[in-house]
Protein backbone atom coordinates (compact mmCIF):
# COMPACT_ATOMS: atom_id res chain seq x y z
CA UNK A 1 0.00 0.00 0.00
CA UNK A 2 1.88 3.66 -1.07
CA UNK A 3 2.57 5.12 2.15
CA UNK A 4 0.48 8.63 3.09
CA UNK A 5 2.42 11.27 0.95
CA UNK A 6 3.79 14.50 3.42
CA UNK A 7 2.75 16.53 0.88
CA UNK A 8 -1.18 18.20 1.40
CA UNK A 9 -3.45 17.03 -1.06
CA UNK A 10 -7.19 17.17 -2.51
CA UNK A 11 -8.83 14.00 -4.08
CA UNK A 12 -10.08 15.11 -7.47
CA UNK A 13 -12.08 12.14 -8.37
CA UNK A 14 -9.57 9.67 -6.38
CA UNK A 15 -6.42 11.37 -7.49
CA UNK A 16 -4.55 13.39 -4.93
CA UNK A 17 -3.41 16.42 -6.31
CA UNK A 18 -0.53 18.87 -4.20
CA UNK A 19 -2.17 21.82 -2.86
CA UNK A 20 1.45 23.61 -2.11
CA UNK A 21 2.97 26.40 -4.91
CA UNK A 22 5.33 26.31 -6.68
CA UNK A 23 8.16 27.21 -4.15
CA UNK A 24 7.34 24.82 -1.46
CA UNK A 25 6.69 22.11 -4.71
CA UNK A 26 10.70 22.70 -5.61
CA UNK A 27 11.65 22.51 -2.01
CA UNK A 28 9.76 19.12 -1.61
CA UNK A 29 11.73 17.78 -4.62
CA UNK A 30 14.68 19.13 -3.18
CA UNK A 31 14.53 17.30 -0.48
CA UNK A 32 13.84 14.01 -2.43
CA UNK A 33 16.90 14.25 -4.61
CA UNK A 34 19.05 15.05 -1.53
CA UNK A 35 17.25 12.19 0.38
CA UNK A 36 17.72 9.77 -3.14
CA UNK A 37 13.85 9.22 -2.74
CA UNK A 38 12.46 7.97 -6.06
CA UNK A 39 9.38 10.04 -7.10
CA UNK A 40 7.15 10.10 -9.67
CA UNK A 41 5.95 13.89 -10.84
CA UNK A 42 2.74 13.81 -12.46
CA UNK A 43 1.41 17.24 -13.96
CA UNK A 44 -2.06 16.78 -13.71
CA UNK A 45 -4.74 18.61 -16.33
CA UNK A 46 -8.54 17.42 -16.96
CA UNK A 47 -7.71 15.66 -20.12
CA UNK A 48 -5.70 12.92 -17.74
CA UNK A 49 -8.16 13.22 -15.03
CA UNK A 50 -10.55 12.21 -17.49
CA UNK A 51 -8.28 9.12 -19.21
CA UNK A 52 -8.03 8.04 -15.84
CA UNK A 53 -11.74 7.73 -15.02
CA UNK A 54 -12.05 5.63 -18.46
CA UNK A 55 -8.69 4.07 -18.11
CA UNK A 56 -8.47 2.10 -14.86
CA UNK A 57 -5.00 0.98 -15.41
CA UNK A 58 -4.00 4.96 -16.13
CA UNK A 59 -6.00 5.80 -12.89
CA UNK A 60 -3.78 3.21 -11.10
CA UNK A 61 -0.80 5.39 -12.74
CA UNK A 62 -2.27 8.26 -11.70
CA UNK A 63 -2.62 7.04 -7.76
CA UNK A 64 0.41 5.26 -7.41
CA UNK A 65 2.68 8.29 -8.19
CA UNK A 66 4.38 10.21 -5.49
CA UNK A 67 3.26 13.42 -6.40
CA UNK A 68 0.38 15.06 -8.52
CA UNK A 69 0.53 18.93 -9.27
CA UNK A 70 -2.23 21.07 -11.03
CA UNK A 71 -0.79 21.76 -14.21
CA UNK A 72 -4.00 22.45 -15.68
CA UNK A 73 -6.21 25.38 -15.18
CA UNK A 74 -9.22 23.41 -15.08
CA UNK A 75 -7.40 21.32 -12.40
CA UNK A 76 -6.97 24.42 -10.32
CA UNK A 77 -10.39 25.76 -10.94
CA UNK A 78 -12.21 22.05 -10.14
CA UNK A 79 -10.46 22.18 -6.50
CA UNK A 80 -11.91 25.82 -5.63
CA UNK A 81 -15.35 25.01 -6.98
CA UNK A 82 -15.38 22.03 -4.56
CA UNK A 83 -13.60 24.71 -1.58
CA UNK A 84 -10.46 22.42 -1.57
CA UNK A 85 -8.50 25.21 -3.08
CA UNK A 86 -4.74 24.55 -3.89
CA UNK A 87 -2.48 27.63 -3.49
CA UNK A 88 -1.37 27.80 -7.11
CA UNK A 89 -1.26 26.29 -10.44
CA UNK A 90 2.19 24.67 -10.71
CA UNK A 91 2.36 24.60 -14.61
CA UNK A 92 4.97 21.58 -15.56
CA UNK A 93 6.99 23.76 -17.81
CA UNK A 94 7.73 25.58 -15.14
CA UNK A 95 8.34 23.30 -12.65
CA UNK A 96 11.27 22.11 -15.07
CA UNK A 97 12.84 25.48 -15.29
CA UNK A 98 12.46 25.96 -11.59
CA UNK A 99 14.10 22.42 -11.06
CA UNK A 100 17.02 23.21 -13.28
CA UNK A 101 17.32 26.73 -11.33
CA UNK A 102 17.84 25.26 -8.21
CA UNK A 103 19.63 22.15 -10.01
CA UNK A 104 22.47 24.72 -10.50
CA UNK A 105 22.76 25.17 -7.09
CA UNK A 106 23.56 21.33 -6.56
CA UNK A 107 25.01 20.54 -10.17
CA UNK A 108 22.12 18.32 -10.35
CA UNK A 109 22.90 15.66 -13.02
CA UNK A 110 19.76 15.76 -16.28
CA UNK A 111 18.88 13.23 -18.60
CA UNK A 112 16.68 14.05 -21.22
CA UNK A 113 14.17 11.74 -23.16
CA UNK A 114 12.37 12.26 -25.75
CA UNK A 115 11.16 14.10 -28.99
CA UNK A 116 12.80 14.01 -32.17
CA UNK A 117 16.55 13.43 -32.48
CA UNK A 118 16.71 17.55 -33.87
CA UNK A 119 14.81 18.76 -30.69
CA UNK A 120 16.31 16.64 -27.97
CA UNK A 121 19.79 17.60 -29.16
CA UNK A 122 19.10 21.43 -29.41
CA UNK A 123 17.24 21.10 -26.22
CA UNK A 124 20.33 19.93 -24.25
CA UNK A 125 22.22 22.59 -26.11
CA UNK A 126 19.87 25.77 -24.89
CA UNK A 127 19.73 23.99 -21.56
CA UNK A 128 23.03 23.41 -20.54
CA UNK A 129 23.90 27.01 -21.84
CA UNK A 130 21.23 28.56 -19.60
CA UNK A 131 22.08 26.84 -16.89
CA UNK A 132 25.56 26.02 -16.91
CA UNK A 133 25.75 24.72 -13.35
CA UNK A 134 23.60 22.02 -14.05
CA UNK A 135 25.17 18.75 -15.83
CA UNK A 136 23.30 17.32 -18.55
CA UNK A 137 24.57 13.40 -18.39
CA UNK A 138 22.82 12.18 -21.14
CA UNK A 139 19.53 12.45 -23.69
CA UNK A 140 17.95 9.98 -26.13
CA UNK A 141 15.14 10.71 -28.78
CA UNK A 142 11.95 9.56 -28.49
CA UNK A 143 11.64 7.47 -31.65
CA UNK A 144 12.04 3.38 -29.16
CA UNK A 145 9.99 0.48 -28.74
CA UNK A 146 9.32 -1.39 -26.31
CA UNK A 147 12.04 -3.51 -27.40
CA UNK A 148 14.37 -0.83 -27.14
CA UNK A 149 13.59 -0.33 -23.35
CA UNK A 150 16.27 -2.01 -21.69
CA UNK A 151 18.53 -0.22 -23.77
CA UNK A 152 17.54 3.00 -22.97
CA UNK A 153 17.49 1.89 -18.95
CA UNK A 154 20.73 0.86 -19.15
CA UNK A 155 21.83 4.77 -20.90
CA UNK A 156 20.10 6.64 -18.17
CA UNK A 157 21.60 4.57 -15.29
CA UNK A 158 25.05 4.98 -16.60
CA UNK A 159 24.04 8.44 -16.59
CA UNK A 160 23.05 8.71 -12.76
CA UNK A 161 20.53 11.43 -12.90
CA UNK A 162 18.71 13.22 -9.87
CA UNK A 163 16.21 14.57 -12.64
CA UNK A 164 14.64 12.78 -15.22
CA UNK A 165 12.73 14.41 -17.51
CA UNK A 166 10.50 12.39 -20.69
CA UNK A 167 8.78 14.21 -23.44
CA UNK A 168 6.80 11.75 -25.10
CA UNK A 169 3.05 12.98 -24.78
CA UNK A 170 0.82 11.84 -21.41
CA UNK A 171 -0.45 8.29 -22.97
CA UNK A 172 2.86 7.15 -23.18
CA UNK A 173 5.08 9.02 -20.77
CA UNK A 174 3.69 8.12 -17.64
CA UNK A 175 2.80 4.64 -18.34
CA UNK A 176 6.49 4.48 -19.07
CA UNK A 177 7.79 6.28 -15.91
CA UNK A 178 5.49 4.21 -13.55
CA UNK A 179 6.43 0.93 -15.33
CA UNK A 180 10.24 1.54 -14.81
CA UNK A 181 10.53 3.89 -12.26
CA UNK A 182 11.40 1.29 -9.31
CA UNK A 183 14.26 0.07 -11.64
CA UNK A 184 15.76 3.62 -12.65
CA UNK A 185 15.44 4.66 -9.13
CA UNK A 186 15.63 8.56 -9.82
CA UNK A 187 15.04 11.24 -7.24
CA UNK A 188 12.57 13.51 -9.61
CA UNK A 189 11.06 11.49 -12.96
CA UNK A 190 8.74 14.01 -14.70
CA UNK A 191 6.45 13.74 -17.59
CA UNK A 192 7.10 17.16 -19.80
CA UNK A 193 5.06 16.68 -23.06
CA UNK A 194 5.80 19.34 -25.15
CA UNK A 195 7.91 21.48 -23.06
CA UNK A 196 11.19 20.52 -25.58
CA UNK A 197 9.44 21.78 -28.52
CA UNK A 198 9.77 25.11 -26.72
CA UNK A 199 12.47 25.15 -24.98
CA UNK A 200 13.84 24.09 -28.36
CA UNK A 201 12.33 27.14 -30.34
CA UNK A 202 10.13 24.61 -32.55
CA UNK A 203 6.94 25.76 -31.28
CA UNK A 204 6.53 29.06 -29.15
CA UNK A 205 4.40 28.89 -25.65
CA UNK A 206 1.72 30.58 -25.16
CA UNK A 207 1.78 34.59 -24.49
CA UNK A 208 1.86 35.79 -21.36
CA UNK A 209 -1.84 37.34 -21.79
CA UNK A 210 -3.17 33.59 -22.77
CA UNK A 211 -1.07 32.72 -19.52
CA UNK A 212 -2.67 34.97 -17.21
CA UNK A 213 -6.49 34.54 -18.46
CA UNK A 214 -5.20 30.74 -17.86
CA UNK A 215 -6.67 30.10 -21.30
CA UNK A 216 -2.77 28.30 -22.81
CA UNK A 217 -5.49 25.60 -23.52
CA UNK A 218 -7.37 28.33 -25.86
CA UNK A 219 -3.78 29.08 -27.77
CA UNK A 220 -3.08 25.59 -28.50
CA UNK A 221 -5.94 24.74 -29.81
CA UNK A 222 -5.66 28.30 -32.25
CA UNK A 223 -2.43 27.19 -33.36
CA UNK A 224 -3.22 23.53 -33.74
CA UNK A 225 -7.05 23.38 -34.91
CA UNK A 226 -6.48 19.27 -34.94
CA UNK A 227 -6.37 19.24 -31.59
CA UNK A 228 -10.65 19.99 -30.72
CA UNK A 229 -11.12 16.08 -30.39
CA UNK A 230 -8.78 15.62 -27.43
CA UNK A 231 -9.71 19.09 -26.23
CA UNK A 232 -13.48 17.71 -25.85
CA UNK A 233 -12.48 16.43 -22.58
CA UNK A 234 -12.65 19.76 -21.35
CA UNK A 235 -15.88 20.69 -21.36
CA UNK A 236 -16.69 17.02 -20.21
CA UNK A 237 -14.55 17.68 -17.51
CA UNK A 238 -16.21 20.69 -16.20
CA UNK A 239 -19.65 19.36 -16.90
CA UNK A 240 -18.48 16.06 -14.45
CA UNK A 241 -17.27 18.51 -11.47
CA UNK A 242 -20.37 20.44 -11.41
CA UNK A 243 -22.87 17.34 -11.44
CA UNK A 244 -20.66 15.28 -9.19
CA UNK A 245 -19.96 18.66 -6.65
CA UNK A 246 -20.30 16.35 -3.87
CA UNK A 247 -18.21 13.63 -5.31
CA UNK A 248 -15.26 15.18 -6.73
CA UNK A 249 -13.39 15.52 -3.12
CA UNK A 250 -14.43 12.00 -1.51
CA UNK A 251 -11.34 9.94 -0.93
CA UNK A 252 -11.63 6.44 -3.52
């Protein structure tokens, strides 16, 4: 049975999501790389809370890791509704940047998975040169198999990482995390989805204005019209949380 995590949480439909910010969210980790205390970071939006609910081995994913943030707005917004506020949304792509910031401090050791070979490369690059304390031990592209998983272990042990960060989209990413996590043993794993096609310069994030009306959701889907099907979940989300008010919150 996963031991009660120190970390204050609200159930959103069975999954406990952190109610800290940001700050006290990168001293937590802290403390788990300088402990060696393998965790699983999960950045939690209603499109996975919704997989989850159809997906009982994803919900299983989803409960088993060691920490949940709310990375999505509607995340955030489903907590105050049900007056289990958390204190902030902790966005995931900037949870990595905060990581790497204090990383320097430490000259944390990165790997990097994920993407194509182009962007994984050039994301090292831009990393390492914005945070130079930091040392990035290794990266692989996302283009494996599940044949080419023991491989790929074997690089990122060799590699010793206290951060491990996989860019591979939420269906696959942290089914692959949770299946291997008690074998790579790594302080801080952490799903990142798109965050190296930024950080990269292949795709720009959202402005600041899109930021602030929490509405990145609302840019995406502008600049990537393809994406309405998945974005469905959305409204299905919020529809859920306002039928199910009394629901939402009950430990499951």
């Amino acid at each position: 049975m996963k031991a009660e995590s120190p970390v204050p949480t609200v159930p959103i439909f069975g999954i406990r999501v952190s109610k800290i910010d940001m700050k006290a969210t990168v001293a937590y980790l802290t403390e788990a790389v300088r402990n060696r205390e393998p965790h699983q970071v999960i950045t939690a939006n209603p499109i996975m809370v919704m997989t989850a609910l159809e997906n009982p081995a994803y919900m299983e994913i989803m409960k088993s890791a060691e920490l949940v943030v709310p990375d999505g707005t509607g995340v955030v917004w489903a907590a105050e509704y049900c007056h289990e506020p958390v204190a902030e949304r902790v966005a995931g792509f900037d949870l990595l940047h905060e990581l790497l910031r204090q990383g320097e401090r430490y000259t944390w050791k990165v790997y990097l998975l994920g993407s194509t070979p182009e962007v994984i490369h050039e994301t090292s690059s831009r990393l390492q040169t914005q945070y130079p304390g930091i040392v990035i031990s290794g990266y692989h592209d996302g283009y494996f198999g599940p044949d080419d998983d023991e491989k790929i272990i074997s690089g990122i042990l060799e590699a010793q990482p206290d951060l491990l960060f996989v860019a591979r989209g939420a269906d696959s990413q942290e089914p692959w995390i949770a299946k291997y996590k008690s074998r790579l043993n790594i302080p801080v794993m952490m799903g990142v989805g798109g965050s190296f096609d930024v950080i990269s310069g292949k795709t720009k994030r959202a402005p600041i204005a899109f930021q602030k009306l929490r509405a990145e959701w609302l840019y995406r889907l502008l600049k990537e019209p393809t994406r309405y099907k998945r974005m469905l979940a959305l409204p299905k989300f919020a529809v859920k949380v306002m039928r199910e008010k009394d629901k939402v919150t009950k430990a499951q």
